[in-house]
Protein backbone atom coordinates (compact mmCIF):
# COMPACT_ATOMS: atom_id res chain seq x y z
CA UNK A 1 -17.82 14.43 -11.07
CA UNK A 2 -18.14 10.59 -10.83
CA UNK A 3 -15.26 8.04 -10.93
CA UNK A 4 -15.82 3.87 -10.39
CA UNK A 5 -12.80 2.06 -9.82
CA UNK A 6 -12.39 -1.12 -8.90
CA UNK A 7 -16.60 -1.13 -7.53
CA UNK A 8 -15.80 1.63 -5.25
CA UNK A 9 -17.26 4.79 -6.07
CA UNK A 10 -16.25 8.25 -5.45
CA UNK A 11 -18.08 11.67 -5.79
CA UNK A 12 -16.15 14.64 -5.81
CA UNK A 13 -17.55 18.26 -5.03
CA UNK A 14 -14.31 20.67 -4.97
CA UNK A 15 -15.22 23.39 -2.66
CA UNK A 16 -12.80 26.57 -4.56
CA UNK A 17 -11.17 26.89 -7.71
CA UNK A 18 -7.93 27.76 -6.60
CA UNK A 19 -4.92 26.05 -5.76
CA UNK A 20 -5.33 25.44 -1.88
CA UNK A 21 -8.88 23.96 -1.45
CA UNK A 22 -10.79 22.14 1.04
CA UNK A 23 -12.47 19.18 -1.14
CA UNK A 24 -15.64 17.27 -0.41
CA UNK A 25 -15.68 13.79 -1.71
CA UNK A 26 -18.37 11.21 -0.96
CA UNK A 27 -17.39 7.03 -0.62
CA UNK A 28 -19.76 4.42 -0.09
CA UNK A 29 -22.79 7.29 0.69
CA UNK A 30 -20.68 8.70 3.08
CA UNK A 31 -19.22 12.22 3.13
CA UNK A 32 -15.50 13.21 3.71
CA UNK A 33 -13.25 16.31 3.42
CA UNK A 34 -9.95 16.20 2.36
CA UNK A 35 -7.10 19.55 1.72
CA UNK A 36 -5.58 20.12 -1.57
CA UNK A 37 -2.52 21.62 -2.31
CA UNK A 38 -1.09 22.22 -5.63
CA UNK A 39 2.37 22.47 -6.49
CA UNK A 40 4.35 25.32 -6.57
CA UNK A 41 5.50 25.45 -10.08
CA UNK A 42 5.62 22.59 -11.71
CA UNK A 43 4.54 19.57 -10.02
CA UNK A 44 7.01 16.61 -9.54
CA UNK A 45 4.25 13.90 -8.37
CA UNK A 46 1.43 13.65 -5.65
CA UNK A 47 1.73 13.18 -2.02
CA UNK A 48 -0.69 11.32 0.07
CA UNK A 49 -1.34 11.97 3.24
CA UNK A 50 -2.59 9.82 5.81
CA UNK A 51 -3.58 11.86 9.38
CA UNK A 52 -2.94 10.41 12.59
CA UNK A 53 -5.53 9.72 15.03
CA UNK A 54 -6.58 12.77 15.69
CA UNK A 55 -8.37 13.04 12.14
CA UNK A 56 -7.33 15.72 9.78
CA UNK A 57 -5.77 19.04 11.11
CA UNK A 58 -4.12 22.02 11.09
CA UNK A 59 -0.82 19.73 11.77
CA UNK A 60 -1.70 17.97 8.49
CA UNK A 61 -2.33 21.00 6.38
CA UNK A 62 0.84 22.47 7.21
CA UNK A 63 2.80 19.26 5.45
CA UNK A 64 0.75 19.64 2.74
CA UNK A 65 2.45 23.28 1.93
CA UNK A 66 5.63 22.13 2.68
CA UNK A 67 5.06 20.04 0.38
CA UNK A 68 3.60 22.25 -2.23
CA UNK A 69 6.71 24.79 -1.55
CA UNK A 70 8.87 21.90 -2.78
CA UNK A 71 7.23 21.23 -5.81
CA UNK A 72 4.87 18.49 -4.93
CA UNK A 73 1.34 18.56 -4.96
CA UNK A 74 -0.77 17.21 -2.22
CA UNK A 75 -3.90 16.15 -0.61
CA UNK A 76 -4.45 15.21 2.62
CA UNK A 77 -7.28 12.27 3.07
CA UNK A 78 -9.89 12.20 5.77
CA UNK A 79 -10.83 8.68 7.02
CA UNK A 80 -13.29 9.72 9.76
CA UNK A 81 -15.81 11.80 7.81
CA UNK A 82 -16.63 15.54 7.38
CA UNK A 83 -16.82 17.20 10.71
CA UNK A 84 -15.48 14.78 12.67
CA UNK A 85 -12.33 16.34 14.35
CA UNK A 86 -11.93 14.20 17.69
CA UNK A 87 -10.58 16.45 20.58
CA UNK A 88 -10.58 13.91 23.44
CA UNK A 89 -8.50 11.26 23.56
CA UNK A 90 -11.26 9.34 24.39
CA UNK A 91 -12.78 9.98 21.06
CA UNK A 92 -9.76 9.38 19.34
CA UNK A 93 -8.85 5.99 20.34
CA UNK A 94 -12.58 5.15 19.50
CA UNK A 95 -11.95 6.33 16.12
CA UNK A 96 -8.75 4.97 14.91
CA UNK A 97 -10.07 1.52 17.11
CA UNK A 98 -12.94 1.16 14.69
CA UNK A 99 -10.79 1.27 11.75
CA UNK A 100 -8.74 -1.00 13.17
CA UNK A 101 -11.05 -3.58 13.67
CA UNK A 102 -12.88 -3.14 10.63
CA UNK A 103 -9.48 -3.13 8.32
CA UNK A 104 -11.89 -3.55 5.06
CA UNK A 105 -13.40 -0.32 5.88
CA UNK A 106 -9.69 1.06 6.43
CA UNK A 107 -8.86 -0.15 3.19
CA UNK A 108 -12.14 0.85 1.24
CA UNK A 109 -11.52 4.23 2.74
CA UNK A 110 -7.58 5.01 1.85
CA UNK A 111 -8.72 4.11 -2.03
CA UNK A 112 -11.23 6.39 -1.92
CA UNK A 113 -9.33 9.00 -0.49
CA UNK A 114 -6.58 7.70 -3.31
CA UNK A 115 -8.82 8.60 -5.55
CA UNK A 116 -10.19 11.44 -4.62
CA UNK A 117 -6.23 12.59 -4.44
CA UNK A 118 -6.05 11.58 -8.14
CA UNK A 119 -9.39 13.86 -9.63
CA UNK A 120 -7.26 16.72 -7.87
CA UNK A 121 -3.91 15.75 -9.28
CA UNK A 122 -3.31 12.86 -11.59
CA UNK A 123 -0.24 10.56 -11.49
CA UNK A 124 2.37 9.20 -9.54
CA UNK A 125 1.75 9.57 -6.02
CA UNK A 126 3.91 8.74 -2.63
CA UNK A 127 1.86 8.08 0.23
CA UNK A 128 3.05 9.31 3.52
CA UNK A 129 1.37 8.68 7.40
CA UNK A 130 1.91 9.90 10.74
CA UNK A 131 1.86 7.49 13.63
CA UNK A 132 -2.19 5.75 13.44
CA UNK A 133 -1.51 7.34 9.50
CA UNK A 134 1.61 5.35 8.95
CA UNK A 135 -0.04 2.55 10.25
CA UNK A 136 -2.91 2.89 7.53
CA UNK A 137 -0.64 3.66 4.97
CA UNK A 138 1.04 0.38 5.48
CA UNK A 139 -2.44 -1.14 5.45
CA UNK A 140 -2.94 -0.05 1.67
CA UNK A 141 0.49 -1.40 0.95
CA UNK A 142 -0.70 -4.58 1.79
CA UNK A 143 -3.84 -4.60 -0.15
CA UNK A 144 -1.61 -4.41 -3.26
CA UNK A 145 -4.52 -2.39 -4.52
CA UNK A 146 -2.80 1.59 -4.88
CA UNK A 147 -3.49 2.46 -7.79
CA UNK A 148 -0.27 4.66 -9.30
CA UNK A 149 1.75 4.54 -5.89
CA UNK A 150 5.36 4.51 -6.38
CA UNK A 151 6.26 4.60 -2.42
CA UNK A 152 4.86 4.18 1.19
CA UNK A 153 6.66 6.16 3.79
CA UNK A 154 5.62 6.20 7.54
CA UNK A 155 6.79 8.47 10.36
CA UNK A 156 6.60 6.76 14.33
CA UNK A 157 3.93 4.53 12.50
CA UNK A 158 2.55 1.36 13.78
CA UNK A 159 4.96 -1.37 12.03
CA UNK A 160 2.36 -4.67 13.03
CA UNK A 161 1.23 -6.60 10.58
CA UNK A 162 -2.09 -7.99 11.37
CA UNK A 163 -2.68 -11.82 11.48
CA UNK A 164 -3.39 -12.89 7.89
CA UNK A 165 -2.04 -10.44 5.93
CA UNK A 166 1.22 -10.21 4.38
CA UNK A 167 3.10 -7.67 1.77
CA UNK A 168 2.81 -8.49 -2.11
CA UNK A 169 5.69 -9.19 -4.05
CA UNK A 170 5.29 -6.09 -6.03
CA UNK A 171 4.77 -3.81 -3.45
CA UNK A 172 6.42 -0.50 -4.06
CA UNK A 173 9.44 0.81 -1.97
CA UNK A 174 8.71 1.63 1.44
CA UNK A 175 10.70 4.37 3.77
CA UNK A 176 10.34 3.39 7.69
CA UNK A 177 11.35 6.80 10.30
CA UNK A 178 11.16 5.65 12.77
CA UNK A 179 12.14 6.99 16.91
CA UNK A 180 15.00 4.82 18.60
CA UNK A 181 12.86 5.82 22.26
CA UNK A 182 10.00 4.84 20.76
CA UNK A 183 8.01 2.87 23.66
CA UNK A 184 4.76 3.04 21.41
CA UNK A 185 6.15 0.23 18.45
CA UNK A 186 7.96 -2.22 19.89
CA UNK A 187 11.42 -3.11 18.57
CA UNK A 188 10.21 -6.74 17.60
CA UNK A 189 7.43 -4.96 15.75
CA UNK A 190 10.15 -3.15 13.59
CA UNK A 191 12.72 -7.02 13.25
CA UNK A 192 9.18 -8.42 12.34
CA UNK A 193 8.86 -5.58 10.08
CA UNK A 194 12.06 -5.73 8.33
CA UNK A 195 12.38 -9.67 8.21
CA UNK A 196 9.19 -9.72 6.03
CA UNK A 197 10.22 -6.85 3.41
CA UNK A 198 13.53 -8.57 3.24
CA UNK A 199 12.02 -12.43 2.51
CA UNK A 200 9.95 -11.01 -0.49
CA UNK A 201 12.56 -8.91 -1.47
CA UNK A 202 10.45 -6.05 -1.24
CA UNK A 203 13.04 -2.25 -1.32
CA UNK A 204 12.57 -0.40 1.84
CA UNK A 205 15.03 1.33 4.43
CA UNK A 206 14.11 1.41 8.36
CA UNK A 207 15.65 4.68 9.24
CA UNK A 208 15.69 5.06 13.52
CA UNK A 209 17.10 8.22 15.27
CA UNK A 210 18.15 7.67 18.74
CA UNK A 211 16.79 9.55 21.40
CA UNK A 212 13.55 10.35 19.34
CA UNK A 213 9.68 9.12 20.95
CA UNK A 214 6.60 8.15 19.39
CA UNK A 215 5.37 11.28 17.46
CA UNK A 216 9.07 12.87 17.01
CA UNK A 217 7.44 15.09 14.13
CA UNK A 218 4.67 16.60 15.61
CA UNK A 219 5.65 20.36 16.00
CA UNK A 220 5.71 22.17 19.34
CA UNK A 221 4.63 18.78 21.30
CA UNK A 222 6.78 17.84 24.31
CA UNK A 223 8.03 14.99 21.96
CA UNK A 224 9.07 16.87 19.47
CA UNK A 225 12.85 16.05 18.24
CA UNK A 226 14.41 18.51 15.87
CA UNK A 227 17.07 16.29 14.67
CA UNK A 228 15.12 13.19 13.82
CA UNK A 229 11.98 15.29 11.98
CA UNK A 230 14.59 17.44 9.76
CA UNK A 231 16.49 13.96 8.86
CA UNK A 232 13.13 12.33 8.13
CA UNK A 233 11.67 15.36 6.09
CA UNK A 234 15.51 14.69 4.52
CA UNK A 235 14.61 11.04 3.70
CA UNK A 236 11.50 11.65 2.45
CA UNK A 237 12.56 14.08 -0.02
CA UNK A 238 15.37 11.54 -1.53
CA UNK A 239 12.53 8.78 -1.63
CA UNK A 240 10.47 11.26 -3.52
CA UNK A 241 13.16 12.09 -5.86
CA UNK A 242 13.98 8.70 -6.36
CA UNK A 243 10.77 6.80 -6.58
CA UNK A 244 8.55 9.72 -8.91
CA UNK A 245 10.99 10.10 -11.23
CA UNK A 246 10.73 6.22 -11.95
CA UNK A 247 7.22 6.63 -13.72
């Protein structure tokens, strides 16, 4: 199956038939696999999401069935390519560096995946990221170019906006979580943050829970906080309700 949008064009080889798939999708020549989830029941919208720097795992695939338990359906993205699951940290700060510096290849990437998302399960779709994830999911806010995205939400993302770029006026509603400990994203980084959405009137909340660190979500880590991931999963679920039903 073939889709061109925009001049960016995505092949998409599903990998099963049923509802909770691996998919292979090709963009620009290169190969990728991304996890589907479908809904359980009927669906109320597609979620996005955008892995941290550690590529796409297990920890990925799990909030994809959450998600699918509540009613959503889902499809996690892959922005490093099939097969590449960095274990070292080495490895992953080269990986999520070279998207970094090469934010048109971040951005060409998150559409495809976007796309890909949308072969799976047409519609209105949230996007959500964790930590180098939120921080690319706030890239493709600024791009302006989601196609069908009613919401950005980031958890412990990086807040910076890079040199040059700035939010459009139409950007949809964004949902910040993010750790009041957090010694990864500065404080001026979230005041920067939240003085830009506010100047272009943009809707958004900051949410920050005290005592939480960088990567507050990430179960059975040493920085795990109970409190702050069950009121973020909270949050998230009102955005959800809030901004899908708007379509």
């Amino acid at each position: 199956m073939r889709t061109v949008l925009a001049g960016l064009l995505v092949l998409l080889i599903p990998l099963a038939a049923h509802a909770d798939r691996a998919v292979e999708y090709t963009v620009a020549g290169e190969s990728f696999q991304g996890y589907h989830v479908g809904a359980s029941g009927t669906s109320k919208g597609l979620v996005l999401i955008v892995h941290d720097w550690d590529g796409l795992t297990d920890y990925e695939r799990k909030r994809a069935e959450m998600l699918a338990e509540m009613g959503h359906d889902a499809f996690a993205l892959d922005l490093y390519g099939k097969g590449n699951r960095p274990q070292e940290m080495s490895g992953m700060r080269a990986e999520s560096g070279r998207l970094y510096e090469d934010r048109e290849r971040m951005r060409t990437l998150l559409l495809g995946g976007l796309q890909a998302a949308h072969q799976q399960s047409p519609g209105r779709t949230v996007v959500i990221g964790y930590c180098f994830g939120g921080a690319a999911a706030l890239e493709l806010a600024r791009s302006g170019q989601g196609t069908d995205v009613a919401g950005y939400v980031t958890f412990h993302g990086g807040l910076a906006t890079p040199e040059g770029q700035s939010y459009p006026d139409d950007t949809p509603p964004l949902l910040i979580a993010h750790g009041g400990a957090d010694n990864a994203v500065s404080q001026a980084d979230v005041t920067d943050l939240w003085s830009r959405l506010e100047s272009k009137g943009i809707t958004y909340e900051i949410e920050v829970y005290s005592g939480a660190p960088h990567a507050f979500t990430v179960f059975g880590s040493s920085r795990y906080r109970e409190h702050a991931d069950e009121k973020s999963w909270a949050a998230l679920q009102d955005f959800m309700e809030t901004n899908l039903a708007q379509g």
